[in-house]
PDB file of N, CA and C in Angstrom:
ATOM      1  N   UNK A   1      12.095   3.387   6.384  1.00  0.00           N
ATOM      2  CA  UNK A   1      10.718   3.721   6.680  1.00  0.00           C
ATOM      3  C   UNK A   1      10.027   2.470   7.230  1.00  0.00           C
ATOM      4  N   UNK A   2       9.159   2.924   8.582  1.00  0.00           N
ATOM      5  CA  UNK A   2       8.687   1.338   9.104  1.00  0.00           C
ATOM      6  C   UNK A   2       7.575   1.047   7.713  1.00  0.00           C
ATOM      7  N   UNK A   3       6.767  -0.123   8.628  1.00  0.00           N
ATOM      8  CA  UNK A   3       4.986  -0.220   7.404  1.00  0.00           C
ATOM      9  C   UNK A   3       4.359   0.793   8.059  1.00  0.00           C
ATOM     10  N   UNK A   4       4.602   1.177   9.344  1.00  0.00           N
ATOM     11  CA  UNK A   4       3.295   2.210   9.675  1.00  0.00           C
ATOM     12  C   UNK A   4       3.315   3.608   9.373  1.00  0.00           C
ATOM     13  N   UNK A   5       4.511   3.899   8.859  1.00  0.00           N
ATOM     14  CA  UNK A   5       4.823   5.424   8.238  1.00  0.00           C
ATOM     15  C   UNK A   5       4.355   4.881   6.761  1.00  0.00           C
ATOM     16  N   UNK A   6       5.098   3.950   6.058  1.00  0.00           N
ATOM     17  CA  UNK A   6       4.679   3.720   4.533  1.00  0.00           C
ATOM     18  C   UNK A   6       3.188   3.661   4.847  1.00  0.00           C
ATOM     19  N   UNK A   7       2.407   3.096   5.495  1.00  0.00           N
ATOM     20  CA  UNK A   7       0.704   3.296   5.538  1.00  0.00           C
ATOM     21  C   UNK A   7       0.656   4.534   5.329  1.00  0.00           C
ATOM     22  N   UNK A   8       1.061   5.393   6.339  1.00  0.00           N
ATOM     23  CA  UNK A   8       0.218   6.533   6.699  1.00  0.00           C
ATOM     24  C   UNK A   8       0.491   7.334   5.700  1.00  0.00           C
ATOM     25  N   UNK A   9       2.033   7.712   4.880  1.00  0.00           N
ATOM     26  CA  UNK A   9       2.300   8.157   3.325  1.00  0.00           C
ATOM     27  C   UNK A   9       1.489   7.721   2.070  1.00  0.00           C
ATOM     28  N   UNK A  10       0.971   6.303   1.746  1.00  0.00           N
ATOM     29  CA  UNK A  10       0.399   6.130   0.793  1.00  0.00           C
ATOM     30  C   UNK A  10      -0.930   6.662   1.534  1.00  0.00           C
ATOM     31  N   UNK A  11      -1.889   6.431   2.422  1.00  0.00           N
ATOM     32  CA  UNK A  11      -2.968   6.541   3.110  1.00  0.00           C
ATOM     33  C   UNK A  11      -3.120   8.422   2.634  1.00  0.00           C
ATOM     34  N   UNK A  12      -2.242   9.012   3.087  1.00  0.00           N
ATOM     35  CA  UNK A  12      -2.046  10.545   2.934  1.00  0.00           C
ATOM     36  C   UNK A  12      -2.101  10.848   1.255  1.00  0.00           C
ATOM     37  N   UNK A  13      -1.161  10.238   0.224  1.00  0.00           N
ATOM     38  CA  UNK A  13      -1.047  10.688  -0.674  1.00  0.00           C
ATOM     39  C   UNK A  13      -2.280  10.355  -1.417  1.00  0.00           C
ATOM     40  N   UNK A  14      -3.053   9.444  -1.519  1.00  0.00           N
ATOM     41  CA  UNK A  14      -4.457   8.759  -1.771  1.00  0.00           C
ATOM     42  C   UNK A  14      -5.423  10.082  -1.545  1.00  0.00           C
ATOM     43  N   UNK A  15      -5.392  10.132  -0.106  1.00  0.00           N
ATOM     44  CA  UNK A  15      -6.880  11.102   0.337  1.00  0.00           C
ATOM     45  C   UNK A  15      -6.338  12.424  -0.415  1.00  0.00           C
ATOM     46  N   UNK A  16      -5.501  13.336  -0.525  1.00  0.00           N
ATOM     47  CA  UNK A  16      -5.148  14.509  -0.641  1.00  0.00           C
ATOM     48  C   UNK A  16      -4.806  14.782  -2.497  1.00  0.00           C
ATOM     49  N   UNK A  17      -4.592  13.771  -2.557  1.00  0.00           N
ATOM     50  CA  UNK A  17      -3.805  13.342  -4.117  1.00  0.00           C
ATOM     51  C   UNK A  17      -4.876  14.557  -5.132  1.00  0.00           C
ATOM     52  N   UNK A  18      -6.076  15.383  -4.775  1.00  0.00           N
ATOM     53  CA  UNK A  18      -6.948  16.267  -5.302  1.00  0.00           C
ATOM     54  C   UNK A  18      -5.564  17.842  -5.228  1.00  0.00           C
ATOM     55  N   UNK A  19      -5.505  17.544  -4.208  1.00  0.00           N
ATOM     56  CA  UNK A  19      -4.380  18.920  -4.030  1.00  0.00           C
ATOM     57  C   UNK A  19      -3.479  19.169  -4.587  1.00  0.00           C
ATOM     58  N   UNK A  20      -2.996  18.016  -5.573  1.00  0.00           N
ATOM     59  CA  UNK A  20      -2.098  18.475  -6.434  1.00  0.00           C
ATOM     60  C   UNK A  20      -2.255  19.249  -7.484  1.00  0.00           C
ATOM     61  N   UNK A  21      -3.815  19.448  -8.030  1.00  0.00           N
ATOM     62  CA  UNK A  21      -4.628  20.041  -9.253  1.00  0.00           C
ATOM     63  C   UNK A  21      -4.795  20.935  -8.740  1.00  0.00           C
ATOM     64  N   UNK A  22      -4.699  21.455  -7.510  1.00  0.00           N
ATOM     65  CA  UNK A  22      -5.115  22.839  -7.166  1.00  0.00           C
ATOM     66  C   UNK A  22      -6.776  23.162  -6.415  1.00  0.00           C
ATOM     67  N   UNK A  23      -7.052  21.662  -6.111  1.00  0.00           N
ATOM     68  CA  UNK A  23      -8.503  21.275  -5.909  1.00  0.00           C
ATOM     69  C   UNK A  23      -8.353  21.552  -4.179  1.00  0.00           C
ATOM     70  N   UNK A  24      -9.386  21.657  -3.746  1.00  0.00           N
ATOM     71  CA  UNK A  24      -9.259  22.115  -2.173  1.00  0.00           C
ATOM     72  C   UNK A  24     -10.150  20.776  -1.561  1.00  0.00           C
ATOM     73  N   UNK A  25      -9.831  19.589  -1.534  1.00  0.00           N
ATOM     74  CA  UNK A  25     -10.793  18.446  -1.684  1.00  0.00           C
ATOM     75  C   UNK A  25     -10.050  17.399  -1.119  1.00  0.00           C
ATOM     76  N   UNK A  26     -10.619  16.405  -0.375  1.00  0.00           N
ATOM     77  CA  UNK A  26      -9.573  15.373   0.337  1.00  0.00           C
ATOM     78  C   UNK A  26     -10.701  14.152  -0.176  1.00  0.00           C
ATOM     79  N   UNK A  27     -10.095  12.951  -0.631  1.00  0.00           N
ATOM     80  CA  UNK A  27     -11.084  11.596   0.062  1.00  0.00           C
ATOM     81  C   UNK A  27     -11.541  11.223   0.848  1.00  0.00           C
ATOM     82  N   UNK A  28     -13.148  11.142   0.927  1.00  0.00           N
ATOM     83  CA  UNK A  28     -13.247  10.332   2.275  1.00  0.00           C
ATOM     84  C   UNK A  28     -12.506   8.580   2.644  1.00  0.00           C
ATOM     85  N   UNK A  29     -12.237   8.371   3.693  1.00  0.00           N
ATOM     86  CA  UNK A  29     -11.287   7.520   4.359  1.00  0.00           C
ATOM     87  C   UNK A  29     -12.049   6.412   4.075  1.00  0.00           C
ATOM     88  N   UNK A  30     -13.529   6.210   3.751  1.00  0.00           N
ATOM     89  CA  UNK A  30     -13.952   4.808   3.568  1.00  0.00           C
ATOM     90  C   UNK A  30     -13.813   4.463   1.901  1.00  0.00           C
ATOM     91  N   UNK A  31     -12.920   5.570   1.285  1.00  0.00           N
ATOM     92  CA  UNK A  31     -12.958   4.859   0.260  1.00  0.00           C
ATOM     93  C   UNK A  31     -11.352   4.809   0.016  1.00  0.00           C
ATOM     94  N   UNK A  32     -10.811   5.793   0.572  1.00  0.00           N
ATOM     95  CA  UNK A  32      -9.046   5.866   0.863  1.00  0.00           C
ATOM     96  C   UNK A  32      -8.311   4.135   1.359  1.00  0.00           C
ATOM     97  N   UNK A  33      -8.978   3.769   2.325  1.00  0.00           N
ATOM     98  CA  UNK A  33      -8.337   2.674   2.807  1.00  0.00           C
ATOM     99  C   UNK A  33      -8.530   1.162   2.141  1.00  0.00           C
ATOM    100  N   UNK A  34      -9.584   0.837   1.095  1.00  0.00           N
ATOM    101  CA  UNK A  34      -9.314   0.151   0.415  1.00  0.00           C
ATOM    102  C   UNK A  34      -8.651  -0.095  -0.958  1.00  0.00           C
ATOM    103  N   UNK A  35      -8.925   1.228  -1.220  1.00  0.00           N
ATOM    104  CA  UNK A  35      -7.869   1.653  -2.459  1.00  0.00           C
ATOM    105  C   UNK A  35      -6.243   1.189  -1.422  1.00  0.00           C
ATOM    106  N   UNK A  36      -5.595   1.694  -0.679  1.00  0.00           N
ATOM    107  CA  UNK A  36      -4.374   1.476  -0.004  1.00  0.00           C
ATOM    108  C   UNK A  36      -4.185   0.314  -0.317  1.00  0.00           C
ATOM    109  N   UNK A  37      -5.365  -0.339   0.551  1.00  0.00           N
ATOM    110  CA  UNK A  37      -5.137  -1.742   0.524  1.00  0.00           C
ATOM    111  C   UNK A  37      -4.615  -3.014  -0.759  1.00  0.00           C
ATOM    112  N   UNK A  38      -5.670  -2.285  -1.448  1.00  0.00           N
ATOM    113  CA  UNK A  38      -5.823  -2.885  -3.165  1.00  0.00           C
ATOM    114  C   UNK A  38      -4.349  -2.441  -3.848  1.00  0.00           C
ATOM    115  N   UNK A  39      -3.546  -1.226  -3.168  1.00  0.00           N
ATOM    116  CA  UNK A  39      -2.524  -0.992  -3.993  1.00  0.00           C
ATOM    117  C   UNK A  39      -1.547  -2.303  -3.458  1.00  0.00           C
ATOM    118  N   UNK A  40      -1.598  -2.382  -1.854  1.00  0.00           N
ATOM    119  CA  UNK A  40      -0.395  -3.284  -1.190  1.00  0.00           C
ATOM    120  C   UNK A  40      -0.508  -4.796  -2.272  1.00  0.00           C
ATOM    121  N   UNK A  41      -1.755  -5.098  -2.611  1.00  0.00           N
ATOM    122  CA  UNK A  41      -2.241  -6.622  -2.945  1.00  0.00           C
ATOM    123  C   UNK A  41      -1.483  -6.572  -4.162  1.00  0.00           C
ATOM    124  N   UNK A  42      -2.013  -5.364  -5.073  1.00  0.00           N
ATOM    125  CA  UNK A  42      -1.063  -5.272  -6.441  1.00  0.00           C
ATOM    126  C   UNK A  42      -0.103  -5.312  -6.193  1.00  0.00           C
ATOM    127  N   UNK A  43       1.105  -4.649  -5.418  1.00  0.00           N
ATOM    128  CA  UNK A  43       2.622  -4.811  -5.032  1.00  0.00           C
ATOM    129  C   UNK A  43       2.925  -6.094  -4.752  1.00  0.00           C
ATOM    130  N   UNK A  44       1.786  -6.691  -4.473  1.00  0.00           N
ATOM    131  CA  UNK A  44       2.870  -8.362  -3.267  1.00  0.00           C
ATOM    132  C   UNK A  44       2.605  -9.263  -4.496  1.00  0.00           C
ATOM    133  N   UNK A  45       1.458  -9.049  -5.353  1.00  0.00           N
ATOM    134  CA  UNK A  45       0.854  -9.978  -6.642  1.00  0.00           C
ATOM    135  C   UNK A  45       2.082 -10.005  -7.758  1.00  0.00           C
ATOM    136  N   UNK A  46       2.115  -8.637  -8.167  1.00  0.00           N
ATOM    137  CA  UNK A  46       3.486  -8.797  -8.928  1.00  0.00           C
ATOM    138  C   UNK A  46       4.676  -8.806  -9.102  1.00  0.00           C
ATOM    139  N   UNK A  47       4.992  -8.685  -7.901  1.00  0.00           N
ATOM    140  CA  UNK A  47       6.498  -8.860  -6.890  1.00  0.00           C
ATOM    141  C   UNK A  47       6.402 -10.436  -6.830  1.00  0.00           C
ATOM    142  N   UNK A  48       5.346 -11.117  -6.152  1.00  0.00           N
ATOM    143  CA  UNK A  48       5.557 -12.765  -6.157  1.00  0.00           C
ATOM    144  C   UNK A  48       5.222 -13.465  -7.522  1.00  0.00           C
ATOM    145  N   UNK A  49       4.927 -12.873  -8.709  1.00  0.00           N
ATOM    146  CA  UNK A  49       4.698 -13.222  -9.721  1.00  0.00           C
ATOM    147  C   UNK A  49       6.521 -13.463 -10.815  1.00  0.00           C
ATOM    148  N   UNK A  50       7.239 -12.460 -10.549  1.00  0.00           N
ATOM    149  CA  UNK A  50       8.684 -12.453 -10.535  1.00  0.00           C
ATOM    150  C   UNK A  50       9.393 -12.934  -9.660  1.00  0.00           C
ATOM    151  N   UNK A  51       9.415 -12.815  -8.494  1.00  0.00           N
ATOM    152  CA  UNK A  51       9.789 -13.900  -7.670  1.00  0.00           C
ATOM    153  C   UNK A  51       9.767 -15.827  -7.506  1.00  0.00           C
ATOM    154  N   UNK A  52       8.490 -16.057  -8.035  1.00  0.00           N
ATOM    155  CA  UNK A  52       7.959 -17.499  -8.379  1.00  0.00           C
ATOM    156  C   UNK A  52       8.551 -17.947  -9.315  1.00  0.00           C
ATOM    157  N   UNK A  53       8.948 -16.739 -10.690  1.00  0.00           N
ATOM    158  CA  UNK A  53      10.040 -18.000 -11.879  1.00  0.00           C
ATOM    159  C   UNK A  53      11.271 -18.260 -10.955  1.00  0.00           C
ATOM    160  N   UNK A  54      11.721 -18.068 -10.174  1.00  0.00           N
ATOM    161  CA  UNK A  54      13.366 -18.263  -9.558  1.00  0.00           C
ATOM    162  C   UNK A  54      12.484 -19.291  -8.360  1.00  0.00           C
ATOM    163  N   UNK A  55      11.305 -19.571  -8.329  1.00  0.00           N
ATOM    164  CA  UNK A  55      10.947 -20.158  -7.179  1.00  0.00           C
ATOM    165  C   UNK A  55      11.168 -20.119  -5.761  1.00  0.00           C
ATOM    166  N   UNK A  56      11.047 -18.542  -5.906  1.00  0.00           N
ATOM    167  CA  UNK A  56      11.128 -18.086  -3.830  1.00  0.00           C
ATOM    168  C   UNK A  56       9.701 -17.149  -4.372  1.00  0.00           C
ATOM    169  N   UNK A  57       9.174 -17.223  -3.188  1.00  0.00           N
ATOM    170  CA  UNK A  57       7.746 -16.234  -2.844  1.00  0.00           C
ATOM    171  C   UNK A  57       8.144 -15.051  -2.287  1.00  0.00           C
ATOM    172  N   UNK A  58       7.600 -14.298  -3.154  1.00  0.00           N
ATOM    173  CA  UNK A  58       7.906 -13.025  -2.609  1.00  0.00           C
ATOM    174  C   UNK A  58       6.971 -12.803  -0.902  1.00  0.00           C
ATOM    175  N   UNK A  59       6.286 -13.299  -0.173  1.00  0.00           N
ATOM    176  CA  UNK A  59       5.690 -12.772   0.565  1.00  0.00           C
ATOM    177  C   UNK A  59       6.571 -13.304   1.864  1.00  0.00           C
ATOM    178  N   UNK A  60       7.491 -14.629   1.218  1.00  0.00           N
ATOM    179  CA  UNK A  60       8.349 -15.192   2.174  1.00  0.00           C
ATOM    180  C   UNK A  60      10.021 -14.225   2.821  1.00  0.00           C
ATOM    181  N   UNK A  61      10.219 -12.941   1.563  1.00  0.00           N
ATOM    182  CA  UNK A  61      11.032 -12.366   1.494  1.00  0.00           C
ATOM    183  C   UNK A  61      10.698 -11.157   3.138  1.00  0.00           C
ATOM    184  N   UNK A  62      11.656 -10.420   2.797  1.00  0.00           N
ATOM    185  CA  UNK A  62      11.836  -9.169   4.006  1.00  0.00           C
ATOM    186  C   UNK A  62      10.514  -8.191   3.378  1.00  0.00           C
ATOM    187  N   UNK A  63      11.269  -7.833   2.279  1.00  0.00           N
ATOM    188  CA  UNK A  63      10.231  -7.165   0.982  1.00  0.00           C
ATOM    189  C   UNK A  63       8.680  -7.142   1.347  1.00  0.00           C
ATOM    190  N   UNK A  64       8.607  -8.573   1.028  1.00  0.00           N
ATOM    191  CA  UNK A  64       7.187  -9.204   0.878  1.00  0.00           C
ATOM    192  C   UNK A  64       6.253  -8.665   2.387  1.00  0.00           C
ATOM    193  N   UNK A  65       7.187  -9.085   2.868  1.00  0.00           N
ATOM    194  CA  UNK A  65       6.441  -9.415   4.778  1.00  0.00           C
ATOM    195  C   UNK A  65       6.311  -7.648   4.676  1.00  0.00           C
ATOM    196  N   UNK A  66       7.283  -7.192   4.363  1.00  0.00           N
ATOM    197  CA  UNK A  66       6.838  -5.321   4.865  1.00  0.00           C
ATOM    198  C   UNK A  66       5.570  -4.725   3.504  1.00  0.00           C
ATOM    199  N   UNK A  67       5.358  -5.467   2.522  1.00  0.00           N
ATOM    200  CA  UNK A  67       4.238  -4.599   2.385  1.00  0.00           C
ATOM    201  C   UNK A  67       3.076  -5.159   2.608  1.00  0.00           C
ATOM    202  N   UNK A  68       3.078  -6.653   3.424  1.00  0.00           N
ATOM    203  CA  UNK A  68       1.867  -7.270   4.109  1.00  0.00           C
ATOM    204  C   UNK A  68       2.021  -6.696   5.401  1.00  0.00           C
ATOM    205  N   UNK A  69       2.431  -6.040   6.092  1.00  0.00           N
ATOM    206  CA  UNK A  69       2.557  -5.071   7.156  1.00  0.00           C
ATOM    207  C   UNK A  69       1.999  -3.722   7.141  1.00  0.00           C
ATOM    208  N   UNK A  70       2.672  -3.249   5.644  1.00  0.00           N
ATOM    209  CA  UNK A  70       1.821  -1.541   5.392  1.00  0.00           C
ATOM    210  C   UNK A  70       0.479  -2.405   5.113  1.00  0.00           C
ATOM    211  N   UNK A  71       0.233  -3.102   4.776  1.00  0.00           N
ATOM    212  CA  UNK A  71      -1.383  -3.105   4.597  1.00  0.00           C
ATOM    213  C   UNK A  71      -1.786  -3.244   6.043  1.00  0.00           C
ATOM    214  N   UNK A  72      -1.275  -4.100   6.990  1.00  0.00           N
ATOM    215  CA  UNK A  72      -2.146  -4.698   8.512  1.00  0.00           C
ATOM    216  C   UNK A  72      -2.196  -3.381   8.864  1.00  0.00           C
ATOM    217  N   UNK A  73      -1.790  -2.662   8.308  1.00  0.00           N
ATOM    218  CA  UNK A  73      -1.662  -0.798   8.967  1.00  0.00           C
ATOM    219  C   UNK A  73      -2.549   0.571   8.415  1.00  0.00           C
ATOM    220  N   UNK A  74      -2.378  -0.014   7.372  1.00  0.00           N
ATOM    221  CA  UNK A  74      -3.762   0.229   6.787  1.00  0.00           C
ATOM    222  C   UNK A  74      -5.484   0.216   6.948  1.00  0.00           C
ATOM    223  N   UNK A  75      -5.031  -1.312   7.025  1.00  0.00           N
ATOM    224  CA  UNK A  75      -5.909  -1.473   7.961  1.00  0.00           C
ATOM    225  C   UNK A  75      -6.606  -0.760   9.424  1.00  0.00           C
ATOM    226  N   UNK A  76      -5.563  -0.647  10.101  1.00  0.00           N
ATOM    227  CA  UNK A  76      -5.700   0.305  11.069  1.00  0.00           C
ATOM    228  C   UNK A  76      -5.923   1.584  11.422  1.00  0.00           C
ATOM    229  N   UNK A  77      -5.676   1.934   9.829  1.00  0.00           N
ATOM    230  CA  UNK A  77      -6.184   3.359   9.953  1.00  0.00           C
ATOM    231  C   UNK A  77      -7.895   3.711  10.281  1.00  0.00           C
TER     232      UNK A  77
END
């Protein structure tokens, strides 16, 4: 999966995430895309938080760089 499909999947599952209750209701997008965002920051925070005892950065990894990507995409939404 590139970052710009993983955007647009978390971006999707965020706004709609009402439809699973049976609710007929979507998020609006100005509040969808920083939530996204805030999720990527949590992923790279505690991914480089385990990464840092072995002393490699997670943001320096393949890993790292692709979910600072789903966010630049995010962004873009």
């Amino acid at each position: 999966m590139t970052p710009k499909e993983k955007a647009k999947e978390l971006f999707n599952k965020i706004r709609y995430m009402d439809n699973e209750s049976g609710k007929n209701c979507s998020t609006c997008d100005c509040v969808v895309i920083p939530i996204a965002k805030f999720i990527c920051d949590e992923i790279i925070t505690a991914c480089d938080a385990v990464y840092n005892s072995d002393m490699v950065h997670f943001k320096e990894t393949g890993d790292g760089q692709f979910w600072l990507d789903v966010k630049a995409e995010i962004e873009k939404l």
